[in-house]
Structures are given as structure tokens and as C-alpha cells.
Protein backbone atom coordinates (compact mmCIF):
# COMPACT_ATOMS: atom_id res chain seq x y z
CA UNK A 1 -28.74 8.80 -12.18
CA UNK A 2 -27.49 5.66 -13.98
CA UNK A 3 -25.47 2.98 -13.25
CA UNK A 4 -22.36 4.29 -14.84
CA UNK A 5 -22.59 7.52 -13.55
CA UNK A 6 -22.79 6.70 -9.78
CA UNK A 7 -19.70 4.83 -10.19
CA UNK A 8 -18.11 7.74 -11.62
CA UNK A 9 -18.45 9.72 -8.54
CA UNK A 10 -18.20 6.43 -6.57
CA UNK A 11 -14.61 5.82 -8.03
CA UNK A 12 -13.54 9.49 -7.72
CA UNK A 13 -14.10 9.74 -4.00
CA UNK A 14 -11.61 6.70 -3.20
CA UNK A 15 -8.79 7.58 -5.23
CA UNK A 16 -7.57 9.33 -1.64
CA UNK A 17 -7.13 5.42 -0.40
CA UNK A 18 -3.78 3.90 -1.00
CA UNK A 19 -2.26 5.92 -3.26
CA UNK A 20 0.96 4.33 -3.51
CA UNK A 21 1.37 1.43 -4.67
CA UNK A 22 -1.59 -0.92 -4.91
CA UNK A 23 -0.90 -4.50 -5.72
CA UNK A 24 2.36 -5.74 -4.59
CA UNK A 25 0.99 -9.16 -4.33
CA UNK A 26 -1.34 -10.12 -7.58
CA UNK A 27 -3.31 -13.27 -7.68
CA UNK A 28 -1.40 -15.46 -10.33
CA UNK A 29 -4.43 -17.36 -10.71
CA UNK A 30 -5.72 -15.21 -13.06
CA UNK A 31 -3.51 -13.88 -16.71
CA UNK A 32 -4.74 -10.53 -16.30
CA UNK A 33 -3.32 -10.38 -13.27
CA UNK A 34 0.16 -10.38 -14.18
CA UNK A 35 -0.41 -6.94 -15.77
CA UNK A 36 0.68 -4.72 -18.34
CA UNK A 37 4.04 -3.03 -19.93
CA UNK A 38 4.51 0.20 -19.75
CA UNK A 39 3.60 -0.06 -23.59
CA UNK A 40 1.44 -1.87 -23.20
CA UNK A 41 -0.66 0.79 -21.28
CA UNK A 42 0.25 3.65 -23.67
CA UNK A 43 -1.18 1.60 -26.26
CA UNK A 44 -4.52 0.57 -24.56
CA UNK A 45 -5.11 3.75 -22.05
CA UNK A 46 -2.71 6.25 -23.53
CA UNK A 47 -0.42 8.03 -21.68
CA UNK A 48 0.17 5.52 -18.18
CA UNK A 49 -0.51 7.83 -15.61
CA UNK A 50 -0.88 6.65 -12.29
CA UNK A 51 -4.63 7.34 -12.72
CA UNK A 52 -6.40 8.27 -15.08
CA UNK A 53 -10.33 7.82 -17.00
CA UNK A 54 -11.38 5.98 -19.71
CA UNK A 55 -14.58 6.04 -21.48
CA UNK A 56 -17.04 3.04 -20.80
CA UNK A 57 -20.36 3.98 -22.84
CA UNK A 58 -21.46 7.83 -22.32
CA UNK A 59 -19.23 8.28 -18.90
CA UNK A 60 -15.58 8.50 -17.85
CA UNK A 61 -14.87 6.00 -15.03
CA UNK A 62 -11.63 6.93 -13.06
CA UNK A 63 -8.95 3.74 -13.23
CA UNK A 64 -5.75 3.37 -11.09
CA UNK A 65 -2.71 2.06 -12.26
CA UNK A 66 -1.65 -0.62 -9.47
CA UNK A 67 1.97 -1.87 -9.67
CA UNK A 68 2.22 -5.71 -10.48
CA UNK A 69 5.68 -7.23 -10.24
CA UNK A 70 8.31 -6.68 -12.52
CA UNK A 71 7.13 -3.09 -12.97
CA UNK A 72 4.16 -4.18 -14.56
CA UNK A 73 0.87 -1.94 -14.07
CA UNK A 74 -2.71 -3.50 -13.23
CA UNK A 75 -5.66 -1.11 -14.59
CA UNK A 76 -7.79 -0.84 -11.39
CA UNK A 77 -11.43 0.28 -10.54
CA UNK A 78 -11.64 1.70 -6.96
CA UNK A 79 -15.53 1.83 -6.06
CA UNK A 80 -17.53 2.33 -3.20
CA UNK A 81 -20.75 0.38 -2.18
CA UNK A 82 -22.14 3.98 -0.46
CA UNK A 83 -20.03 7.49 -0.12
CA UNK A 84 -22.69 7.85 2.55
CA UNK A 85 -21.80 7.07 6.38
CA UNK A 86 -23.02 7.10 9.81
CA UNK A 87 -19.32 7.37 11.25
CA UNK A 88 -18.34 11.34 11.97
CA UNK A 89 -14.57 10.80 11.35
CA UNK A 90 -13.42 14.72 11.74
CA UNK A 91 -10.85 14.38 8.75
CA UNK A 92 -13.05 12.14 6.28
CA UNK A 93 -15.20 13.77 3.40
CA UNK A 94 -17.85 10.60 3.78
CA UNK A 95 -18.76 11.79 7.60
CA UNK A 96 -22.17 11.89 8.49
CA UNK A 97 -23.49 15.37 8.67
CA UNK A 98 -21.73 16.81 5.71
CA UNK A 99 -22.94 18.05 3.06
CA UNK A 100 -22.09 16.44 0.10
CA UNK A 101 -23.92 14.08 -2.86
CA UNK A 102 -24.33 10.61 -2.24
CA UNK A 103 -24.41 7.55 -4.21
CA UNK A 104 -25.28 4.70 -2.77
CA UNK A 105 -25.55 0.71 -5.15
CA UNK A 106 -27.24 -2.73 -4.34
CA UNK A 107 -24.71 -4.98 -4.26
CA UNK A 108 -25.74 -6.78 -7.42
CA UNK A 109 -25.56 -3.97 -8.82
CA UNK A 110 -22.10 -2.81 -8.97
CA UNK A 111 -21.09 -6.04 -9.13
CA UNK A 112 -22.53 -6.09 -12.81
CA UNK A 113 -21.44 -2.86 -13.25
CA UNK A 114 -17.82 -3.77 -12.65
CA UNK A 115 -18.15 -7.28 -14.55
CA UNK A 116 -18.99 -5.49 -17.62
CA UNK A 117 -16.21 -2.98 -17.88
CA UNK A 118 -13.52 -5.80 -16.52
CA UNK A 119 -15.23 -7.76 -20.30
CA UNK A 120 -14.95 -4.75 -22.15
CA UNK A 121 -11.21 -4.78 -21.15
CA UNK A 122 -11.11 -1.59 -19.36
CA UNK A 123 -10.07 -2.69 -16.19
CA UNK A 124 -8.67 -5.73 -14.43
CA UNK A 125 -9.04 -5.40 -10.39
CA UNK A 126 -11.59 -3.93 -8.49
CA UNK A 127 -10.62 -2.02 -4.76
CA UNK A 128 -13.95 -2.01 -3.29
CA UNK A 129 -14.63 -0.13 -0.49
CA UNK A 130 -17.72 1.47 1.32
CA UNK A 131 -19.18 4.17 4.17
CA UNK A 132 -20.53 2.66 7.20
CA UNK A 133 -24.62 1.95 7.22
CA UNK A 134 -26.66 0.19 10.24
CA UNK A 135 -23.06 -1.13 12.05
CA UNK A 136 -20.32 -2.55 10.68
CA UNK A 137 -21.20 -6.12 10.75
CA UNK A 138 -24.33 -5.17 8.58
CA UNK A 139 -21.80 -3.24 6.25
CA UNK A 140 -19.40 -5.88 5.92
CA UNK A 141 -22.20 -8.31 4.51
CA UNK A 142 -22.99 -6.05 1.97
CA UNK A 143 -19.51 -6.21 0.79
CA UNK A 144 -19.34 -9.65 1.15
CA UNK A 145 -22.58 -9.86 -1.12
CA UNK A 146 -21.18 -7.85 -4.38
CA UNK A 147 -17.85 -10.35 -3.96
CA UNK A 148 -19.94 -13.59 -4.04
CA UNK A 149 -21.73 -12.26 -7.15
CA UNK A 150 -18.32 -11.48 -8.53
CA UNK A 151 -16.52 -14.62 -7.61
CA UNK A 152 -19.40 -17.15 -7.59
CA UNK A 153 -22.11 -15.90 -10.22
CA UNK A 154 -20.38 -13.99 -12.87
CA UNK A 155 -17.28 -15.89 -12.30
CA UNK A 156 -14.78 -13.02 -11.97
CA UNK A 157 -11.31 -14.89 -10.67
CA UNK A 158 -8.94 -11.10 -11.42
CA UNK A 159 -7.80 -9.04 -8.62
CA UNK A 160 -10.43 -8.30 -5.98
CA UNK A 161 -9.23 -6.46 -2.79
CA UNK A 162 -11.47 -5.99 -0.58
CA UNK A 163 -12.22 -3.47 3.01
CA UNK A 164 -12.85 -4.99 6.36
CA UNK A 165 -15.43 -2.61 8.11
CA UNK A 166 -14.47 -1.36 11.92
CA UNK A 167 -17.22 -3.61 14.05
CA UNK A 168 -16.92 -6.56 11.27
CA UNK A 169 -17.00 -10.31 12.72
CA UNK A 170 -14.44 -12.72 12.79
CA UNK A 171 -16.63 -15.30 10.64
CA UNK A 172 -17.33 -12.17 8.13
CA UNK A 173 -13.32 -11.56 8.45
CA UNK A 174 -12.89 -15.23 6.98
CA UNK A 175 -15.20 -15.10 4.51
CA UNK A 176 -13.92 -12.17 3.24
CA UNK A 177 -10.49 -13.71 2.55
CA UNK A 178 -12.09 -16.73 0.85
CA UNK A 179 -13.14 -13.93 -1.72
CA UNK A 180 -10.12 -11.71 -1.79
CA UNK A 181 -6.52 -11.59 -3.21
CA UNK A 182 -6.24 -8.51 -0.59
CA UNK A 183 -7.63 -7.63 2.67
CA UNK A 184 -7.46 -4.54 4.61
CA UNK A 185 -8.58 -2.53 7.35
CA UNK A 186 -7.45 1.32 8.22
CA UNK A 187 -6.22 1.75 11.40
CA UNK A 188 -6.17 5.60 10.52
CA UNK A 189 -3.87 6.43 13.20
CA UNK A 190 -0.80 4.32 15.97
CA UNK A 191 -2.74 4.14 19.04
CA UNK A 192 -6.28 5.09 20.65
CA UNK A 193 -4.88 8.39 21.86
CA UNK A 194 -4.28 9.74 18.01
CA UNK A 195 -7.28 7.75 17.04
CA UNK A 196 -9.50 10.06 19.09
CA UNK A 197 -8.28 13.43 17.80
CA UNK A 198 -9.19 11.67 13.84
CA UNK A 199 -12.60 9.85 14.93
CA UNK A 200 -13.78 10.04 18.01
CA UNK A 201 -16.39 7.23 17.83
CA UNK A 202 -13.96 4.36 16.71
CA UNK A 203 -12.11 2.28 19.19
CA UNK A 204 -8.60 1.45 17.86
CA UNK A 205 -8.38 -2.06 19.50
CA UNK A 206 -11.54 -3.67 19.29
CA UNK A 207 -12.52 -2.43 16.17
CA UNK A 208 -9.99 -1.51 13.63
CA UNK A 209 -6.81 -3.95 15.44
CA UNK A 210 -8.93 -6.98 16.12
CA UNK A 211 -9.45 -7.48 12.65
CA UNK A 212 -6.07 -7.64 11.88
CA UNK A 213 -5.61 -10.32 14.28
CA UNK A 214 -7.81 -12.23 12.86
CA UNK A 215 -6.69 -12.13 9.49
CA UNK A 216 -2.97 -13.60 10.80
CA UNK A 217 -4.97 -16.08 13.42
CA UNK A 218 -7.09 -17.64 10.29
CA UNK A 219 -3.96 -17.76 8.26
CA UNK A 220 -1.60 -19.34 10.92
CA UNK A 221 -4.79 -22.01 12.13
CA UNK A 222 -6.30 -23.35 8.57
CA UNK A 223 -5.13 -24.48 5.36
CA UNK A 224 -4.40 -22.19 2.80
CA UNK A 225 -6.55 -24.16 0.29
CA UNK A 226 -9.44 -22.73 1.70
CA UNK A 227 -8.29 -19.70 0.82
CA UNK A 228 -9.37 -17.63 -2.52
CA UNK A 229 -7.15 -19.68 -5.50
CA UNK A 230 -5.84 -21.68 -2.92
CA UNK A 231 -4.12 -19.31 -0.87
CA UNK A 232 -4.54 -16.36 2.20
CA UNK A 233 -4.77 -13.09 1.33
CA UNK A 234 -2.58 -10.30 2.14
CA UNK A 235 -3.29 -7.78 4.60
CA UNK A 236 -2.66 -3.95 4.47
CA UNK A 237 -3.77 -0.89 6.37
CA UNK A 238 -3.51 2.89 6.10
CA UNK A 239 -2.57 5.41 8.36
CA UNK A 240 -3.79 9.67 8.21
CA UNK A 241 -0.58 11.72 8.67
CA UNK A 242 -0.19 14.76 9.63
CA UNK A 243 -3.72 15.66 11.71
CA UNK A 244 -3.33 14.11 15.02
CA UNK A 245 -0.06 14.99 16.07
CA UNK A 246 1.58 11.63 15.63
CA UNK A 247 5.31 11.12 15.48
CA UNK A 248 7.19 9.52 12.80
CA UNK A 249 8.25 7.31 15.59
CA UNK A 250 4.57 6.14 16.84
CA UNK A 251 3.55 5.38 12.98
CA UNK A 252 6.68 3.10 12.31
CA UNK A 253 6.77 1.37 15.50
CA UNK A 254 3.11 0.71 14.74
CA UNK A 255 3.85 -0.72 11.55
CA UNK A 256 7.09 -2.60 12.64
CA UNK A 257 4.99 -4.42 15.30
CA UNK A 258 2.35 -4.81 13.02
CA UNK A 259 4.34 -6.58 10.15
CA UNK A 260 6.08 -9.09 12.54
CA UNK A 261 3.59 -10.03 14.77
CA UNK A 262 0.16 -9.93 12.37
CA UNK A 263 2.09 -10.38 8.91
CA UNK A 264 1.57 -7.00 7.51
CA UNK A 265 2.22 -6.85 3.76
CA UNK A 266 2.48 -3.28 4.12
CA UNK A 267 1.18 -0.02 5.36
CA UNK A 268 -0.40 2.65 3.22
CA UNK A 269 -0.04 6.76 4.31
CA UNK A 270 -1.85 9.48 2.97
CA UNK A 271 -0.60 13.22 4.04
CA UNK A 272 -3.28 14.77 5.10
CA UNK A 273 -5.22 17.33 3.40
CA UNK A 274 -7.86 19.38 5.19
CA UNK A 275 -11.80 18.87 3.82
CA UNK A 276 -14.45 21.71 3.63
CA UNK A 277 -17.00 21.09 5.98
CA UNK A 278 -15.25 19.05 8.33
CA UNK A 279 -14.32 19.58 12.20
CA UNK A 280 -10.27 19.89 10.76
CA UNK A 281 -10.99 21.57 7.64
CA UNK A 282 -8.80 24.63 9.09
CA UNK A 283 -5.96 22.19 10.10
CA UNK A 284 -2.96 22.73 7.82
CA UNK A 285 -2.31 19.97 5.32
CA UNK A 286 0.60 17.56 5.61
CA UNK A 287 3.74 17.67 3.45
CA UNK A 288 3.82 15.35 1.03
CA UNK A 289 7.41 14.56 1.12
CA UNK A 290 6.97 13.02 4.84
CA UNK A 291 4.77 10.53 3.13
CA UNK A 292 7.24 9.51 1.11
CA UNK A 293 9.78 9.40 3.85
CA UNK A 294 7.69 7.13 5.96
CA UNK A 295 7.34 4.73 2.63
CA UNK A 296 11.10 4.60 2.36
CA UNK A 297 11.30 4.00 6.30
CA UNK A 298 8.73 0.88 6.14
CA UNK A 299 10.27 -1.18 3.22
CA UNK A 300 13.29 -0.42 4.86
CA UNK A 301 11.82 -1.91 8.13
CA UNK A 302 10.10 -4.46 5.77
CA UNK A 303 12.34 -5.51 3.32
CA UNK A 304 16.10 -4.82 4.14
CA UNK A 305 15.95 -5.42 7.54
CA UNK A 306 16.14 -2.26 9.46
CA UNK A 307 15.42 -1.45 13.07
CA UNK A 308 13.86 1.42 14.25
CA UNK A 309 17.04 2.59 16.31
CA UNK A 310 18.90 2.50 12.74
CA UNK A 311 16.60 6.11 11.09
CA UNK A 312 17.86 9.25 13.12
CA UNK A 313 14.92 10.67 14.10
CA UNK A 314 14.97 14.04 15.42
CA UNK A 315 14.25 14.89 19.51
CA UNK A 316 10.30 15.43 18.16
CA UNK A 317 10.31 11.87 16.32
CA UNK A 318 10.20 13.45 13.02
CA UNK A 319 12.49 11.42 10.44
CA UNK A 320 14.45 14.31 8.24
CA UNK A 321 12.68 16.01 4.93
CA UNK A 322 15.72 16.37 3.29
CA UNK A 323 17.53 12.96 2.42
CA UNK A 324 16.02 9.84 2.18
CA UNK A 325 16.27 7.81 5.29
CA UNK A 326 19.00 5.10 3.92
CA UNK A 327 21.04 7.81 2.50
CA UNK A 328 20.63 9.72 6.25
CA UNK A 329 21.31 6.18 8.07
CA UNK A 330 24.85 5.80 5.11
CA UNK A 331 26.24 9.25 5.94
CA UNK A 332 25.54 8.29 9.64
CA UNK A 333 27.03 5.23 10.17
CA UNK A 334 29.42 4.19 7.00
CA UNK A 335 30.81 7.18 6.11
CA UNK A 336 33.74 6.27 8.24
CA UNK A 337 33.18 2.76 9.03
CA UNK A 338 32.36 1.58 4.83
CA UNK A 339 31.27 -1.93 4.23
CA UNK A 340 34.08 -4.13 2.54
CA UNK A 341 31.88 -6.04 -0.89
CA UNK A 342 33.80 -8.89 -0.50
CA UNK A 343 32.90 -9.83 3.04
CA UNK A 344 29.96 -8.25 4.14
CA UNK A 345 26.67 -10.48 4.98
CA UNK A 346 23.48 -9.87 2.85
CA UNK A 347 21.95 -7.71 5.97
CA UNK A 348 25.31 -5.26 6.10
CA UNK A 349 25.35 -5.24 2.21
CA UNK A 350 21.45 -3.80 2.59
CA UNK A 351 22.66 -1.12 4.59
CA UNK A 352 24.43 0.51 1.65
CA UNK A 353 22.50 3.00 -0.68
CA UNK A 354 22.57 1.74 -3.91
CA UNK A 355 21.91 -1.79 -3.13
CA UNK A 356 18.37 -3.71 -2.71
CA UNK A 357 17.92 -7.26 -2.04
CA UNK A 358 18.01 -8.14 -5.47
CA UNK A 359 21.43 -6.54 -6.16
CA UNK A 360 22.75 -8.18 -2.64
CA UNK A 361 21.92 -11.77 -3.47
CA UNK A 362 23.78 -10.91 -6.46
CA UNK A 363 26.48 -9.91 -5.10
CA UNK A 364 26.69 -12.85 -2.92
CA UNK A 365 26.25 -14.89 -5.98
CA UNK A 366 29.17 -13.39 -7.96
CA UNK A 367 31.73 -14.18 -5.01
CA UNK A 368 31.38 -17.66 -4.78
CA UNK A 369 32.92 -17.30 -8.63
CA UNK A 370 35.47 -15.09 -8.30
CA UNK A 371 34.82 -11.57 -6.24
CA UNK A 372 33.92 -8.19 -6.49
CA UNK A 373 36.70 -6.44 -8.01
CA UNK A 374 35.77 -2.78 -9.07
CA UNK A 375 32.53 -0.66 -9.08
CA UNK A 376 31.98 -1.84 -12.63
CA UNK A 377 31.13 -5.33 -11.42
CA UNK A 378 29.00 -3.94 -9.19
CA UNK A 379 27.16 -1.67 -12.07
CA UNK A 380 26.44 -5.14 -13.75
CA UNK A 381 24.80 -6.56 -10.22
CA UNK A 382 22.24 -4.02 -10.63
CA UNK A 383 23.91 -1.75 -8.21
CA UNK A 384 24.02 1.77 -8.59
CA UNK A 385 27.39 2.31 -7.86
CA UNK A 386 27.72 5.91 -8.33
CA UNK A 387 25.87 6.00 -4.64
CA UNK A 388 26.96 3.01 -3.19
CA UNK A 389 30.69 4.15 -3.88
CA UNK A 390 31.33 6.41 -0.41
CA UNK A 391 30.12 3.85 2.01
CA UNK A 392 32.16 0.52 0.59
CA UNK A 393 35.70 -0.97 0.08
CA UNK A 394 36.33 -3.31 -2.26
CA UNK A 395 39.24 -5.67 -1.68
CA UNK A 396 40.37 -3.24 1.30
CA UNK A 397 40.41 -0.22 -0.74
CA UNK A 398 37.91 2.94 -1.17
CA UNK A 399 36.59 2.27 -5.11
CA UNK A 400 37.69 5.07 -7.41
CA UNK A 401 35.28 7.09 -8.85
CA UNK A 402 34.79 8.94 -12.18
CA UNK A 403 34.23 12.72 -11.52
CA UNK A 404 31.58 14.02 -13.19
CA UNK A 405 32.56 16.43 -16.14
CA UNK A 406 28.74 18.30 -16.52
């Protein structure tokens, strides 16, 4: 089997990792890593589907499309150094035991591999990733090898985020973020007690959480110079939902602790989906629309500063299926007590669907000149008014809105 063709199946088998958005925070060290138009993509990959394969010689090599800012999208290789593992994870298709084809590469080796497709333009960030071989420390090197023959041989300065192994060191955790624009470790689950029912064999505080803390400890102790371009990496994790009878609750209190006490750029969920030949392949598969409730709950934890008590969660922990979280938290809480535009504070202005933080510090802008004075202002803001209009007054006065005719 060539080269090409192992990472093919290589590629493939991680697309399961992280697949929201990727890249939230792209090295600007590098052009390529500002990204790409939406035409821009059409006209290079075709159609810009979040993921997709392009040809590189005889084989088709699975790329992601990771969001950059500004709604820019980042062609992306995910790879793997080895799909095989010594781990028995009861959810994961890698476990030891099962039967499935392997690939394993030297590290050199992919690292060429990659190198040559990032030069013949196909990609421009590499997600790399591996199974677990003789411990994790001995894992973690072998990552750490294929990134110094990135970064220091072949001179590769694009988008490189890069997997801390459970069992990794703390020096192998720094030298991993001398390498990387992105660092990240899955916790898989919010506590030891889940952890067990998804892998047995891990231990969630010394291996997978320890990590984590290291990653904040090196940032907070020495200069960000010695960082990759001159600055830390993020840090990210992922979470399984659906298989060990977690909460809603126990994931985002994990995740709210996480992000203000170890700097967590942001948490990753993938609904679970049940794998022949594993010890929960007859466990029923998650909804995907709680993912994507529990991505709306963390930015809103993260970015527009939410507390837990603010998501009504039902007696079970489970946020609802059927709104969006904001929208549940509005129809809550403002439909009778409706934020006034003109006075409200950038935190109470958040708390209205319809407005992000870009669209609040533009508000706040616009009335040191003169005031909000009708849901057309707004509309200009960047609000979208049409939802924002039940929960706000605007000089003392419920806005009126234009009834839809169709």
C-alpha cells in the first residue's frame, strides 16, 4: 500500500473528530492561514462542502473545510500517525481487539506526505492525530517527531493542530505547543464516573485533565515568545454524547469550569453513533440536534456571558430539542420583562436573540451619537430585528413590527 493511499484511509477515519468548527483561532503568521472565500473554494475545490476529496496523484485524500475568521474556510488534512491502538475504548472504532484494517506511518513519512500536497496547494492545515502504541508518552513523541520535520526540516509555518496523548508528559505537553497553533486533548466524557462506562482503562484526572492543566500552567508561567510564531496555542477538547448517560448539565458545567479556570477555547461534541464490533455497538445513537444544542449552550457560556442557571434545563438535565437555548432563555425571562436598547449594558443587550457581541458593541457605539430609535437602526447594527423585536423597548415603547404578508 502506498503512501497516498494509507492516508486516504488515515484521513477518513478522523473526520468523526471535531466536526464543527475547526479553526476558530488561525495562526496569522502564515497567508494561507487567513483562508479562503466562499468563491474562492468553489473555484479551487468545487462545490465548498464542509468536507470533501480532492485528487492528489492516483488517490482521493479526504479535506475538511475549517472555519477561519470572517467566514473564511481553511482546506484541512485530518491524518492519523496509526488507526491502530492498544486502548479498548467501548465506543471507539480504533480499539484494540477489533477487527478492522490498519495503517500505520513513520513519522517522516507523513510528514512528507502532507508537505507535498500542502505545495501542490491542496490543503493548508494539517489535524494530526493518532491511536495509542507502547504508552502514551511513547505516542506523544512520535507526534512530536512528524511536527519537528514539519516545522523545522521542511519548513511548514501553516496551521498545525496537534493531539496530546492520555499518559503524555508535561515536558512533551510544552513541546508540543512550541510546534502547534492548536492543542488538544479529549476528555471524552464530564467526570471519571461517565468516563468508565466510555473507556474503562483511562483515568479522567491524571490522564486526560492533567494535560489541560498544563497547557494553562505553561501559558500563565513563560513568555509567549517561546511559543510557536511567538505565541501559546489554544486548547480544545471533545466530549462523546449520548453513550454514558451524561446530562446536559454535567457536560456544560464541565466545560464552563473548564474555560475559566484552564482557558478553554472551546469544546468539541460528537453525538454518538454506535460502531460494529464494539462493546456499545447495540447502544442507540445520539440525536444530532442535542449536539447542536450543547454548541449553542457553550458559546453562549463562552462568548455572551451566560451562566448555567440562565438555560432551563429540564428535571433530567436535558436542555430542550425544540428551540435553541437563547430563544428558550428570551421567551423565559424577557417576554414580560423586555430589555429597553437605549439603556441596557452590553451583557443584558447579549441576552436578546438577535444580537451577538458584534451587533452589541454596535449598539453601544451608535448611542453615544444619537440613540436607537426604531428596529431599522437596529437592522443596520447587524441585528436581526425581526427576532430581537418581542424581547426589547426602544425609547420605552414595544418596536412595531411589519406582519408578514406570505
Amino acid at each position: 500500500m502506498d503512501g497516498l493511499q494509507k492516508l486516504s484511509l488515515a484521513a477518513e477515519q478522523t473526520l468523526f473528530e471535531g466536526r464543527e468548527d475547526e479553526a476558530d483561532r488561525l495562526t496569522k503568521s502564515s497567508p494561507a492561514a487567513c483562508g479562503y472565500t466562499p468563491a474562492e473554494i468553489r473555484r479551487r475545490f468545487g462545490k465548498g462542502q464542509r468536507s470533501h476529496q480532492v485528487q492528489v496523484g492516483s488517490r482521493a485524500i479526504p479535506i475538511f473545510m475549517a472555519a477561519a475568521p470572517g467566514g473564511r474556510r481553511v482546506p484541512l488534512v485530518k491524518a492519523m500517525l496509526t488507526t491502530a491502538c492498544e486502548r479498548d475504548c467501548n465506543y471507539c472504532p480504533f480499539r484494540a481487539g477489533r477487527d478492522a484494517h490498519r495503517v500505520t506511518f513513520k513519522p517522516d513519512e507523513l510528514a512528507r506526505l502532507f508537505d507535498a500536497i500542502h505545495r501542490a496547494g491542496r490543503a493548508d492545515g494539517l489535524f494530526l492525530s493518532t491511536g495509542i502504541f507502547a504508552g502514551g508518552a511513547n505516542t506523544q513523541n512520535k507526534l512530536l517527531d512528524t511536527a519537528e520535520v514539519l516545522r523545522l526540516k521542511l519548513g511548514y509555518r501553516g496551521y498545525l493542530h496537534l493531539k496530546i496523548m492520555p499518559g503524555a508528559e508535561k515536558g512533551q505537553v510544552l513541546r508540543s505547543m512550541q510546534l502547534a497553533d492548536r492543542v488538544s486533548i479529549n476528555l471524552e466524557a464530564p467526570n471519571q464516573a461517565r468516563l468508565a462506562r466510555l473507556a474503562p482503562n483511562k483515568h479522567f484526572e491524571v490522564e486526560l485533565l492533567a494535560p489541560l492543566r498544563w497547557v494553562e500552567e505553561i501559558r500563565r508561567s513563560l513568555p509567549p515568545q517561546q511559543g510557536w510564531a511567538g505565541r501559546w496555542p489554544s486548547s480544545t477538547t471533545q466530549f462523546v454524547v449520548g453513550a454514558a448517560g451524561e446530562s446536559d448539565l454535567d457536560l456544560l458545567s464541565t466545560v464552563g469550569r473548564l474555560t475559566r479556570s484552564l482557558g478553554l477555547a472551546r469544546a468539541y461534541f460528537e453525538a454518538f453513533h454506535p460502531v460494529p464490533g464494539t462493546p456499545l455497538e447495540n447502544h442507540p445513537g445520539e440525536d444530532p440536534l442535542r449536539q447542536h444544542r450543547l454548541y449553542q449552550a457553550s458559546f453562549l457560556l463562552r462568548d455572551y456571558g451566560f451562566d448555567l442557571e440562565d438555560f432551563p434545563f429540564s428535571q433530567d438535565g436535558r436542555l430542550p430539542l425544540e428551540r435553541d437555548p437563547k430563544l428558550a432563555y428570551a421567551m423565559a425571562e424577557l417576554s414580560e420583562n423586555p430589555v429597553e436598547m437605549n439603556q441596557a449594558d452590553q451583557r443584558e443587550l447579549l441576552r436578546v436573540p438577535g444580537i451577538g457581541p458584534r451587533s452589541a458593541r454596535a449598539i453601544l457605539r451608535a448611542r453615544r451619537t444619537g440613540g436607537i430609535t426604531g428596529l431599522g437602526d437596529l437592522t443596520t447594527l447587524g441585528v436581526v430585528a425581526e427576532r430581537a423585536a418581542p424581547y426589547i423597548l426602544i425609547a420605552g415603547r414595544r418596536p412595531i413590527r411589519q406582519m408578514r404578508l406570505f
